[in-house]
N, C-alpha and C. Protein backbone atom coordinates (compact mmCIF):
# COMPACT_ATOMS: atom_id res chain seq x y z
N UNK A 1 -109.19 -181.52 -82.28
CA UNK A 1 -107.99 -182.04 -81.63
C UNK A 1 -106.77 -181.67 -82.47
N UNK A 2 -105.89 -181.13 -81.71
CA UNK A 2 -104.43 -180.38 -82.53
C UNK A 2 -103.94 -182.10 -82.67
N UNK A 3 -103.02 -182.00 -83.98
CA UNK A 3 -102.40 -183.46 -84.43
C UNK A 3 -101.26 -183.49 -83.32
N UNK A 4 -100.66 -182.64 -82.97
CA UNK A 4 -99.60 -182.61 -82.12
C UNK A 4 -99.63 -182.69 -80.55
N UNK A 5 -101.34 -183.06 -80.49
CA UNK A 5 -101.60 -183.29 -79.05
C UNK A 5 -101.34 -182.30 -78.25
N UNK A 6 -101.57 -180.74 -78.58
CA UNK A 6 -101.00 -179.95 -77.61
C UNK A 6 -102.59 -179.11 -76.95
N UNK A 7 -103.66 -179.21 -77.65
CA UNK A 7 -104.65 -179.29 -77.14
C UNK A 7 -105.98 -179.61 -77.63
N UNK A 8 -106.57 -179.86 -77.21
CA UNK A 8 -108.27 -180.27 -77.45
C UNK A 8 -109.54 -178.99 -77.15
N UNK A 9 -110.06 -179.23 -78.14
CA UNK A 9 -111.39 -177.91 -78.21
C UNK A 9 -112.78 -179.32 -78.23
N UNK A 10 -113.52 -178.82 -77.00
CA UNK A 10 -114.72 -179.13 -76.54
C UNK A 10 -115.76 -178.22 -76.82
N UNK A 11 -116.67 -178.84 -77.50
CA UNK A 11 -118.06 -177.81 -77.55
C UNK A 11 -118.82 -177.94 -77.17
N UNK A 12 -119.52 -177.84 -75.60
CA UNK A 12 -120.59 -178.81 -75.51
C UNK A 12 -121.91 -177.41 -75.09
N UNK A 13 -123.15 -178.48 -75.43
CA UNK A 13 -124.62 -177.74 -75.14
C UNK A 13 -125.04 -177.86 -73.79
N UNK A 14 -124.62 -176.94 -73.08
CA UNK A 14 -125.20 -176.54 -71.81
C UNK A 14 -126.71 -175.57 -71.88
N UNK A 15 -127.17 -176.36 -70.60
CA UNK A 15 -128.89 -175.45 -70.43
C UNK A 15 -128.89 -173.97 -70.70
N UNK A 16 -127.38 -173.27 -70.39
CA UNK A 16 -127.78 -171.89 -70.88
C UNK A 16 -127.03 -171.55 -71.97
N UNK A 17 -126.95 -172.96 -73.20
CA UNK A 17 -126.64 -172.23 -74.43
C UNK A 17 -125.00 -172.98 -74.75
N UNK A 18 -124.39 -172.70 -76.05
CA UNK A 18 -122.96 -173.15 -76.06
C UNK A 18 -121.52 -173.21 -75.15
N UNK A 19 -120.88 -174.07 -75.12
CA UNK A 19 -119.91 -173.71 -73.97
C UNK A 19 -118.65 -174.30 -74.93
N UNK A 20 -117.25 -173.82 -75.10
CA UNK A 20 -116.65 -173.84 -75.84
C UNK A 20 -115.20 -173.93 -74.73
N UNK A 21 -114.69 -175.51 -74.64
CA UNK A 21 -113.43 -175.36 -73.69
C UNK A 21 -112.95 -176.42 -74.08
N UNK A 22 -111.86 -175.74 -73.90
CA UNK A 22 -110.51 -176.00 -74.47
C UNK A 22 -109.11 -176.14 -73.62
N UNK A 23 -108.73 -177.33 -73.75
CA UNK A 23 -107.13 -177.35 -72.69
C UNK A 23 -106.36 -177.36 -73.47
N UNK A 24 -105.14 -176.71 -72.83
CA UNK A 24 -104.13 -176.59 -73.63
C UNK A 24 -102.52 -176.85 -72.84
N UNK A 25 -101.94 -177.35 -73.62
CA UNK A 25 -100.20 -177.94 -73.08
C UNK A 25 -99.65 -177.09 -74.06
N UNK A 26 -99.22 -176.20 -73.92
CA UNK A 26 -98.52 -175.51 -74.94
C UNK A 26 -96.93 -175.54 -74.61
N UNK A 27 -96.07 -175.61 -76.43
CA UNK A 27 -94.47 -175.91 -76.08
C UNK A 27 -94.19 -174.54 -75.56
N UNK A 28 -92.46 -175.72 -74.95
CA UNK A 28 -91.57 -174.65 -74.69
C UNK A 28 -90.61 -173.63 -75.80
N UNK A 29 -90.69 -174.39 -77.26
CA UNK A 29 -90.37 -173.65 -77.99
C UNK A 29 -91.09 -173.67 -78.91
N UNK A 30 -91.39 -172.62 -80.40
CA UNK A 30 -91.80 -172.37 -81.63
C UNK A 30 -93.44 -172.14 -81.01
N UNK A 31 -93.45 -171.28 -80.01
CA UNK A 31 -94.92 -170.62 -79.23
C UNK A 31 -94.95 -169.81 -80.14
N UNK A 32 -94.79 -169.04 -80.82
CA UNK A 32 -95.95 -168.04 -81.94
C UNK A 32 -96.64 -169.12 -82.70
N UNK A 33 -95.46 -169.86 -83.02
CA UNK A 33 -96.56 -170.88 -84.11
C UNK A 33 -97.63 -171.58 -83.78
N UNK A 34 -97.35 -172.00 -82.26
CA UNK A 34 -98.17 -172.41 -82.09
C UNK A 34 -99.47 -172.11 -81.54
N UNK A 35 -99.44 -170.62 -81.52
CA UNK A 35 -100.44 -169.79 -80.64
C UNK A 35 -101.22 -169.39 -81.51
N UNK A 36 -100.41 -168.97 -82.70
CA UNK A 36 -100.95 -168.65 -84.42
C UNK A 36 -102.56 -170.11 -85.07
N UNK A 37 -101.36 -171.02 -84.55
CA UNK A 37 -102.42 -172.13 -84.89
C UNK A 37 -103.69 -172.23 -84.55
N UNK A 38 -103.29 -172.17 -82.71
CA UNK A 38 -104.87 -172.47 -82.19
C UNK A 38 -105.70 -171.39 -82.11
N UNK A 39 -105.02 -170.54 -82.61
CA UNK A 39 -105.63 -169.43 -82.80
C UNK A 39 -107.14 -169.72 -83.99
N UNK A 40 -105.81 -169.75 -85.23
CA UNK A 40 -107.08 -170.51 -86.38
C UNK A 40 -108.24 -171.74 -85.95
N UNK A 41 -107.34 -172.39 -85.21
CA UNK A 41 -108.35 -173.86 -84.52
C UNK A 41 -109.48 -173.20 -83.95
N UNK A 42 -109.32 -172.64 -83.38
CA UNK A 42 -110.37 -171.50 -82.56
C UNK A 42 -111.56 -170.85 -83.36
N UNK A 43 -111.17 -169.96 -84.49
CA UNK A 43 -112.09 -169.66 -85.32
C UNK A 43 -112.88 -170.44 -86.39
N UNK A 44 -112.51 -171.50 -86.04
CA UNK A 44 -113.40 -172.56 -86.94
C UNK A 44 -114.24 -173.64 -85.86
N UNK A 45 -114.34 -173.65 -84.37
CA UNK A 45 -114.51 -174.57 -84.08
C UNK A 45 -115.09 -173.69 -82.76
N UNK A 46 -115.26 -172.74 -82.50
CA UNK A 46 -115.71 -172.15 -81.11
C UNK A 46 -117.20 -171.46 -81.18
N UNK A 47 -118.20 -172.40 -80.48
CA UNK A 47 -119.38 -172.24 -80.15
C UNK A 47 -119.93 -171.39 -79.28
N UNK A 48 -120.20 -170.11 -78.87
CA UNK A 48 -121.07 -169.69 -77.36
C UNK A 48 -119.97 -169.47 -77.01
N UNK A 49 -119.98 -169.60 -75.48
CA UNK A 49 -118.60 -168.99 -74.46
C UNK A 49 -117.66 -169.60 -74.56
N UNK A 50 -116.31 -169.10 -74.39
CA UNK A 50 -114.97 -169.82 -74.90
C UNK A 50 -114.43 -169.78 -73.40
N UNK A 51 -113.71 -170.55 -73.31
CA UNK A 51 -113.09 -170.98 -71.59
C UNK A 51 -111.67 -171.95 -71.90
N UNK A 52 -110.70 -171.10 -71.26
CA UNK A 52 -109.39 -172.06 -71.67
C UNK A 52 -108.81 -172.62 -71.31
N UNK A 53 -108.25 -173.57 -70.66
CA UNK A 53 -107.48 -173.75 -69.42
C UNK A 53 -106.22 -174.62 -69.14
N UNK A 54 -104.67 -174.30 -69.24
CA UNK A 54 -104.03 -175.56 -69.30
C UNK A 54 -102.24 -175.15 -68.82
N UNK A 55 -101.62 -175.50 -69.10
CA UNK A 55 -100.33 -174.89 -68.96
C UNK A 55 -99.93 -174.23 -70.75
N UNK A 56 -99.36 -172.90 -70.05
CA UNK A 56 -99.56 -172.44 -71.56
C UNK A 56 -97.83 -171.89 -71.68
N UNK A 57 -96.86 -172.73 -70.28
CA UNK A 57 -95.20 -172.44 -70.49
C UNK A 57 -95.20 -170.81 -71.33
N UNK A 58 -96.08 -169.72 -70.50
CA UNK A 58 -95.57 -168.68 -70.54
C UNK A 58 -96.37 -167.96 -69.07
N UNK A 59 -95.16 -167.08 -68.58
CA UNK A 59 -95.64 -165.57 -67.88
C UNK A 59 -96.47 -164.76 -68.38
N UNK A 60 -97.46 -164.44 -67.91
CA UNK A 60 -98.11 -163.12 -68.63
C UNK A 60 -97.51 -161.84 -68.21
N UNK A 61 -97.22 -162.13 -66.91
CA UNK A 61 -96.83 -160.36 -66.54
C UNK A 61 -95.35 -160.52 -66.04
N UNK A 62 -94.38 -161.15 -66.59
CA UNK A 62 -92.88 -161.05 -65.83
C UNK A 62 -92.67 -160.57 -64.72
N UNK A 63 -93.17 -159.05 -64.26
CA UNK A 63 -93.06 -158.58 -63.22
C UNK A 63 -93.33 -159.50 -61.87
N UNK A 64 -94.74 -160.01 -61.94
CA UNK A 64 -95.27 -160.38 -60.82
C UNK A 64 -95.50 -162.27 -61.01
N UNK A 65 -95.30 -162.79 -61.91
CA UNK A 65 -95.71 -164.05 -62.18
C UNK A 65 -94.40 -165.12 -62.34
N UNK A 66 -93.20 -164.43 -61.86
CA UNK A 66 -92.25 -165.61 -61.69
C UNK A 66 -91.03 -164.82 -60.49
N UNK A 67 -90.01 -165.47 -60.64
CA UNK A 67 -89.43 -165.01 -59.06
C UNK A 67 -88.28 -164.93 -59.63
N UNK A 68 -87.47 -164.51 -60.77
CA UNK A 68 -86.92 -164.63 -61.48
C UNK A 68 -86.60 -162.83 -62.17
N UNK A 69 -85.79 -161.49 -61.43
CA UNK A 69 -85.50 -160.49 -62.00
C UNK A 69 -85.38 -160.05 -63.47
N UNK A 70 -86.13 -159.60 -64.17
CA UNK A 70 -85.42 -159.52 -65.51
C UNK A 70 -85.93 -160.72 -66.89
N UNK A 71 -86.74 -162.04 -66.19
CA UNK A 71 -87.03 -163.04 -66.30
C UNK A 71 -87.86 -162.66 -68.03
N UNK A 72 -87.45 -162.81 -69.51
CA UNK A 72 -88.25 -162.24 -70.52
C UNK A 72 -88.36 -163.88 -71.56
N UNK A 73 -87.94 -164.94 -70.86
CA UNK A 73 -88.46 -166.29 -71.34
C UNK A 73 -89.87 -166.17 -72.09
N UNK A 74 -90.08 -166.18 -73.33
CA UNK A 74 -91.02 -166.51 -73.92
C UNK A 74 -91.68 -165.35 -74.55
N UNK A 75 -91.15 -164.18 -74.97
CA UNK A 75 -91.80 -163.10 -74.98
C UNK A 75 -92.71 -162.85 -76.19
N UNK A 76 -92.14 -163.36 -77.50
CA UNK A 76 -92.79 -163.23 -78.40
C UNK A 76 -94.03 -164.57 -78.53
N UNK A 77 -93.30 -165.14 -78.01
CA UNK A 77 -94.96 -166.49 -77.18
C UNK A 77 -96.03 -165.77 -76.49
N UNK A 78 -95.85 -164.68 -75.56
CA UNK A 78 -96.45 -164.20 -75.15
C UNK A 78 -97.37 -163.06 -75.86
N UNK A 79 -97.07 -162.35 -76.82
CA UNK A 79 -97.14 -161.35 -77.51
C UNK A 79 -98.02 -162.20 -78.49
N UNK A 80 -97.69 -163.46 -79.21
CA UNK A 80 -98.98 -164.03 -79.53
C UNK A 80 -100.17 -164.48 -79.34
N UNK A 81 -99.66 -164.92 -77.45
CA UNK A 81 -101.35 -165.18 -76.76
C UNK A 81 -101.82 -164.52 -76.43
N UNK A 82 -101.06 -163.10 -76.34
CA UNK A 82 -102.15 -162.47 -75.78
C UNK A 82 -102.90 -161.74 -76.97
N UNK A 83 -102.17 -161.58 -78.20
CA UNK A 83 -102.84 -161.47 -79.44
C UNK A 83 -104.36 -162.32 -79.38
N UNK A 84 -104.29 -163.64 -79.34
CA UNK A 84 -105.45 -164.36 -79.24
C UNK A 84 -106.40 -164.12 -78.15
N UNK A 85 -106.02 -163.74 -77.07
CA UNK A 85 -106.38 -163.76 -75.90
C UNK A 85 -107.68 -162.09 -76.02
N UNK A 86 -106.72 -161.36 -76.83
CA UNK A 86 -107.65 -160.03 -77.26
C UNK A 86 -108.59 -160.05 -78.19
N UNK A 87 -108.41 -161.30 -79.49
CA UNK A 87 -109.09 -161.38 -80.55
C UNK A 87 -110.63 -161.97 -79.77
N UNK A 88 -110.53 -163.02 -78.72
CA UNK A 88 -111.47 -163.33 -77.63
C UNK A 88 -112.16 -163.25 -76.83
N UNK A 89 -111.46 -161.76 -76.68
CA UNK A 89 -111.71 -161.60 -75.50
C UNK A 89 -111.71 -161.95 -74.04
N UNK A 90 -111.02 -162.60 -73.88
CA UNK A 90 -110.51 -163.54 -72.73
C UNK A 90 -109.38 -163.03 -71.82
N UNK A 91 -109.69 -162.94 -70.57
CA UNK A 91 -109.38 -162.80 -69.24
C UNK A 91 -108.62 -163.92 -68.26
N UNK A 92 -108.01 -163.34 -67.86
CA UNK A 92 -106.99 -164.39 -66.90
C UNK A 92 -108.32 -164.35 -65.26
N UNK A 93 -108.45 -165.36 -65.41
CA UNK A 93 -109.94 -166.14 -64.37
C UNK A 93 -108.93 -165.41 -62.95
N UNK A 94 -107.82 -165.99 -62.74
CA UNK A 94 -107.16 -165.76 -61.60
C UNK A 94 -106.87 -164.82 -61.26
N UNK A 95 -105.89 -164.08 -62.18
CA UNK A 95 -105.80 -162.35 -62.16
C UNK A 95 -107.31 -161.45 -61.61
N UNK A 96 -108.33 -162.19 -62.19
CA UNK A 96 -109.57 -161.23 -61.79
C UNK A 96 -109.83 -161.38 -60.56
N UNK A 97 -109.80 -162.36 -60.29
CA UNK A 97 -109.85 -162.59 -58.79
C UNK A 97 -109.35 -162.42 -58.00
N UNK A 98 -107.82 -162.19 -58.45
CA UNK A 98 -106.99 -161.69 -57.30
C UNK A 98 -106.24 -160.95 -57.92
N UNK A 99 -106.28 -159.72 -58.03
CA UNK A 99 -105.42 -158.27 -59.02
C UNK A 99 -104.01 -158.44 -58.43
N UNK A 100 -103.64 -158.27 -57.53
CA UNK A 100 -102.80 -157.78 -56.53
C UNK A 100 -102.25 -159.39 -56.67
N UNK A 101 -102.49 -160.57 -56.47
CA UNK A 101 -102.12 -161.58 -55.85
C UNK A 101 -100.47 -161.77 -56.08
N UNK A 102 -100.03 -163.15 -56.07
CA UNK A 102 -98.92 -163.21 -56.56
C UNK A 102 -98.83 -164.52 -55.46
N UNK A 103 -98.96 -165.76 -56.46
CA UNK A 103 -98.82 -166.91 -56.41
C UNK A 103 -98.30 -167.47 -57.75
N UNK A 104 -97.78 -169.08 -57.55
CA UNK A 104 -97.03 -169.61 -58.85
C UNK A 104 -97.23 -171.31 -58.83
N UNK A 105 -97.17 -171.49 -60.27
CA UNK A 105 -97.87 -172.88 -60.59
C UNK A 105 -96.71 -173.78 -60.76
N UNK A 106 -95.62 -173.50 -60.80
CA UNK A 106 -94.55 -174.27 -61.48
C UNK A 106 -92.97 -173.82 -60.96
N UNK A 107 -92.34 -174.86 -60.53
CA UNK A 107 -91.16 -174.78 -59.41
C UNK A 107 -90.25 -175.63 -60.57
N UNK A 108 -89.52 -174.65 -61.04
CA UNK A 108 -88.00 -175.44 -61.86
C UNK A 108 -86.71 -175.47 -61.17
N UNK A 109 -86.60 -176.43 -60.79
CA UNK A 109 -85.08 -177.24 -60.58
C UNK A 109 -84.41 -176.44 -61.04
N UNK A 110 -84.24 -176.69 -62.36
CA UNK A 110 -83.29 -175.89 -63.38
C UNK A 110 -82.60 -174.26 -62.97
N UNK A 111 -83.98 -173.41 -63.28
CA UNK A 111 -83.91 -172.24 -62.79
C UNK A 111 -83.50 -171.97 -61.36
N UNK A 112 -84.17 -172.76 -60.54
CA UNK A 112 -84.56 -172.74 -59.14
C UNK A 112 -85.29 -171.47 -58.49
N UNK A 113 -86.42 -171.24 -59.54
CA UNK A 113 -87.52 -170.32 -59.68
C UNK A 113 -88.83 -170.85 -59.82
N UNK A 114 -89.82 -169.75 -59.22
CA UNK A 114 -91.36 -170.06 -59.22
C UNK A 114 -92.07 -169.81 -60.29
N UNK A 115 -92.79 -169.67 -61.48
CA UNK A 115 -93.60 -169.46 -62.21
C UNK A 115 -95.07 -169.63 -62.46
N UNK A 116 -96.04 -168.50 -62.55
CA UNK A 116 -97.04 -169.42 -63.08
C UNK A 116 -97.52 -168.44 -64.60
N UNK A 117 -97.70 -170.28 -64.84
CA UNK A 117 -97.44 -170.57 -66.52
C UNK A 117 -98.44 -171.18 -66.77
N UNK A 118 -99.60 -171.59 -65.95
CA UNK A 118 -100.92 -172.22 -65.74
C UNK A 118 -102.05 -171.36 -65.44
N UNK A 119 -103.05 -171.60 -66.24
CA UNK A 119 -103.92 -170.41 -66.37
C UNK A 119 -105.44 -171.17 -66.86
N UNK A 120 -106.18 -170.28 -66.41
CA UNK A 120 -107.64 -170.33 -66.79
C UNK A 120 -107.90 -168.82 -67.56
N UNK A 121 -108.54 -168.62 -68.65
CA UNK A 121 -108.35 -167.72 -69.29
C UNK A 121 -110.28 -167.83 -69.74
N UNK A 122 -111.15 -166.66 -69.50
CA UNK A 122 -112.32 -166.84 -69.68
C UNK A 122 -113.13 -165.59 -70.22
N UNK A 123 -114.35 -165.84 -71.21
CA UNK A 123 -114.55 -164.84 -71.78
C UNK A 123 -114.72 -163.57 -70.77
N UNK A 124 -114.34 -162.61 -70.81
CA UNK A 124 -114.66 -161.29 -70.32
C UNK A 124 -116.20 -161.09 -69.69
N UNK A 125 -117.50 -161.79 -70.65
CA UNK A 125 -118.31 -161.25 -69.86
C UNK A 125 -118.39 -162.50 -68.79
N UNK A 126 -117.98 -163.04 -68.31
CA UNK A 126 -118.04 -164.21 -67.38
C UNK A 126 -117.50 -163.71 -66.03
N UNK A 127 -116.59 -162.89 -66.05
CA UNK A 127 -115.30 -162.18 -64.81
C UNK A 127 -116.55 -162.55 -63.59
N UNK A 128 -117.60 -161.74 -63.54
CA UNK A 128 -119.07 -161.29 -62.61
C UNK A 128 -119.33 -162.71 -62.40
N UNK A 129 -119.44 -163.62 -62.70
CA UNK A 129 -119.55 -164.96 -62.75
C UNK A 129 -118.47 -166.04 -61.97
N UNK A 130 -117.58 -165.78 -61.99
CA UNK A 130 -116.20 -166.56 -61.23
C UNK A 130 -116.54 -166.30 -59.78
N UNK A 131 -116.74 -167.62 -59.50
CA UNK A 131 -117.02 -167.65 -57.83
C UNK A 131 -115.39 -168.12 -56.93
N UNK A 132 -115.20 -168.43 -57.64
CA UNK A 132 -113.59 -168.93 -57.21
C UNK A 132 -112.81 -169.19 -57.87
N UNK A 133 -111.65 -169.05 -57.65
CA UNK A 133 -110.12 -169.45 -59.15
C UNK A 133 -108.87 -169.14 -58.35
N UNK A 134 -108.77 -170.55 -57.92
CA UNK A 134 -107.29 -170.65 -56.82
C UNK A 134 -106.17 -171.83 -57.31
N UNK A 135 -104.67 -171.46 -56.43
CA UNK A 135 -103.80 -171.74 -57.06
C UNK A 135 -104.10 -172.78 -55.69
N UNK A 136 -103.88 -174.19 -56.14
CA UNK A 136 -103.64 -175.52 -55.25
C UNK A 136 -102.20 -176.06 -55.19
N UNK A 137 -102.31 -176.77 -53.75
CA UNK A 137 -100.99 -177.28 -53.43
C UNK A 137 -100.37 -178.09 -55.10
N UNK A 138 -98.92 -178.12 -54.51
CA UNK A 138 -97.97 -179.00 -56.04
C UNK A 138 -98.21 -180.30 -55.13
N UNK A 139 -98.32 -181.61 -55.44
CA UNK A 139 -99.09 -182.86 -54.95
C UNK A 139 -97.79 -183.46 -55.17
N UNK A 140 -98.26 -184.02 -56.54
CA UNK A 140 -97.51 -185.39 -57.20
C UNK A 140 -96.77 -185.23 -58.67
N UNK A 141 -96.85 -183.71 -58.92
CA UNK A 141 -96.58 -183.54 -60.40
C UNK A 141 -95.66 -182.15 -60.09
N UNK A 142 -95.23 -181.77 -61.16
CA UNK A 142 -94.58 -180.42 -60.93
C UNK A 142 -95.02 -179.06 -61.45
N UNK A 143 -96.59 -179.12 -61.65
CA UNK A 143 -97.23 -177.68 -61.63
C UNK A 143 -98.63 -178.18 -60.45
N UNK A 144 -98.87 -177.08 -60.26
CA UNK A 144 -100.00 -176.89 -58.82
C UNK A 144 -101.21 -176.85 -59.63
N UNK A 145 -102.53 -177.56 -58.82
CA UNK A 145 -103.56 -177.63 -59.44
C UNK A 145 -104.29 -176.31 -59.63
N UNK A 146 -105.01 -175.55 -60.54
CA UNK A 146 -105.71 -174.30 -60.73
C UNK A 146 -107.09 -174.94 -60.85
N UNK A 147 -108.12 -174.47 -59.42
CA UNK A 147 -109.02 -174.91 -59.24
C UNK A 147 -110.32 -173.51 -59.84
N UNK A 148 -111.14 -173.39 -60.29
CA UNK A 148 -111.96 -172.84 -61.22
C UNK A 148 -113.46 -172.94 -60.75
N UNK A 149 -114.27 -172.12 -60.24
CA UNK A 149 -115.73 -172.43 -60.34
C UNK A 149 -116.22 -171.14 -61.11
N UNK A 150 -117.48 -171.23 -62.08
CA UNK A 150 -118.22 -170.85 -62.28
C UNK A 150 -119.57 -170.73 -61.73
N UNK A 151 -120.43 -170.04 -61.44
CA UNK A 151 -121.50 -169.68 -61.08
C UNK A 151 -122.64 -168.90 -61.63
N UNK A 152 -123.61 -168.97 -61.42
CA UNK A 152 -124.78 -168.00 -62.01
C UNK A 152 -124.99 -166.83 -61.41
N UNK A 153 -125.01 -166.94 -59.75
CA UNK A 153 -124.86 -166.44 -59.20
C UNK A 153 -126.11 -166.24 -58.18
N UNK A 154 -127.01 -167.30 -58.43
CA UNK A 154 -127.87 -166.79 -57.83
C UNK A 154 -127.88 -168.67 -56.49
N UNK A 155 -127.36 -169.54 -56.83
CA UNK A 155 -126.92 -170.37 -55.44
C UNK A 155 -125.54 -171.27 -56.26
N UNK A 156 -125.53 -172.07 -55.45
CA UNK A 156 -124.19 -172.80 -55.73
C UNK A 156 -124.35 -174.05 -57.11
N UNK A 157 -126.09 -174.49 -56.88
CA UNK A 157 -126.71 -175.34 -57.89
C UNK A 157 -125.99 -174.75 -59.11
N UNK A 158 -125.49 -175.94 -59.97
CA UNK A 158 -125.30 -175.33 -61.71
C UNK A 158 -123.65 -174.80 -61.91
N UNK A 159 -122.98 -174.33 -60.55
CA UNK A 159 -121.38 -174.13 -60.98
C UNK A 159 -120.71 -175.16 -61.57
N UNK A 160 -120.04 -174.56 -62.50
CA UNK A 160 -118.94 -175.36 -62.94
C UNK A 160 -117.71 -175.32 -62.61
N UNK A 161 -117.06 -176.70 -62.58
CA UNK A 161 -116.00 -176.74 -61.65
C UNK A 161 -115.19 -178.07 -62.55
């Protein structure tokens, strides 16, 4: 558990072996540091498959992931997760599923722009495995739910969700 409450690492023993997940609230400012961190948190504490999932208040691809021209909010935040994201090997769950897509988790007032800044991020050899990873209605809060199944692939018994 980060002291700063920005996320929690789970290790638990599943029937086919370690499972290693982790949510994450990541800030809106001093993101290298803090990407740097859980980075280290990570290498001391990650069992079997690593699985990430949380608001991580960055774009991965500016182009296609906010509605906002020119939009370079967070860049060297970005340039650190995805640093981690490579040391991991870890994959954007949603992106795989939908290459092309272009949906958004997070509606700012402020801006009066779409973003998504919410992500499921999963080891690489898992991609073959993702039976579903969709962006859900905004309800009661102001980011949209990111719904996630895993599968074996051989019936629906055993997904994780």
């Amino acid at each position: 558990r980060d002291p700063g409450g920005r996320y929690l690492i789970l290790v638990l023993d599943m029937p086919f072996g370690s499972l290693t997940l982790v949510n994450v609230y990541a800030p809106n400012e001093s993101q290298v540091v803090f990407f740097q961190g859980l980075k280290e948190a990570l290498l001391s504490n990650v069992e079997g498959v690593l699985i990430m999932g949380g608001d991580f208040n960055i774009t991965m691809d500016p182009r296609r992931d906010n509605t906002v021209r020119g939009w370079q909010y967070g860049r060297r935040g970005g340039l650190a997760l995805h640093s981690l994201l490579t040391h991991w090997n870890l994959v954007d769950g949603w992106r795989a599923q939908h290459p092309d897509g272009c949906e958004y988790t997070y509606y700012s007032h402020v801006h009066g722009s779409s973003f998504r800044i919410d992500y499921w991020f999963v080891d690489a050899t898992l991609t073959t495995k993702i039976r579903d990873c969709r962006v859900g209605p905004c309800c009661w809060m102001d980011h949209s739910l990111i719904s996630f199944v895993l599968g074996s692939g051989h019936s629906r018994r055993g997904s994780f969700r």
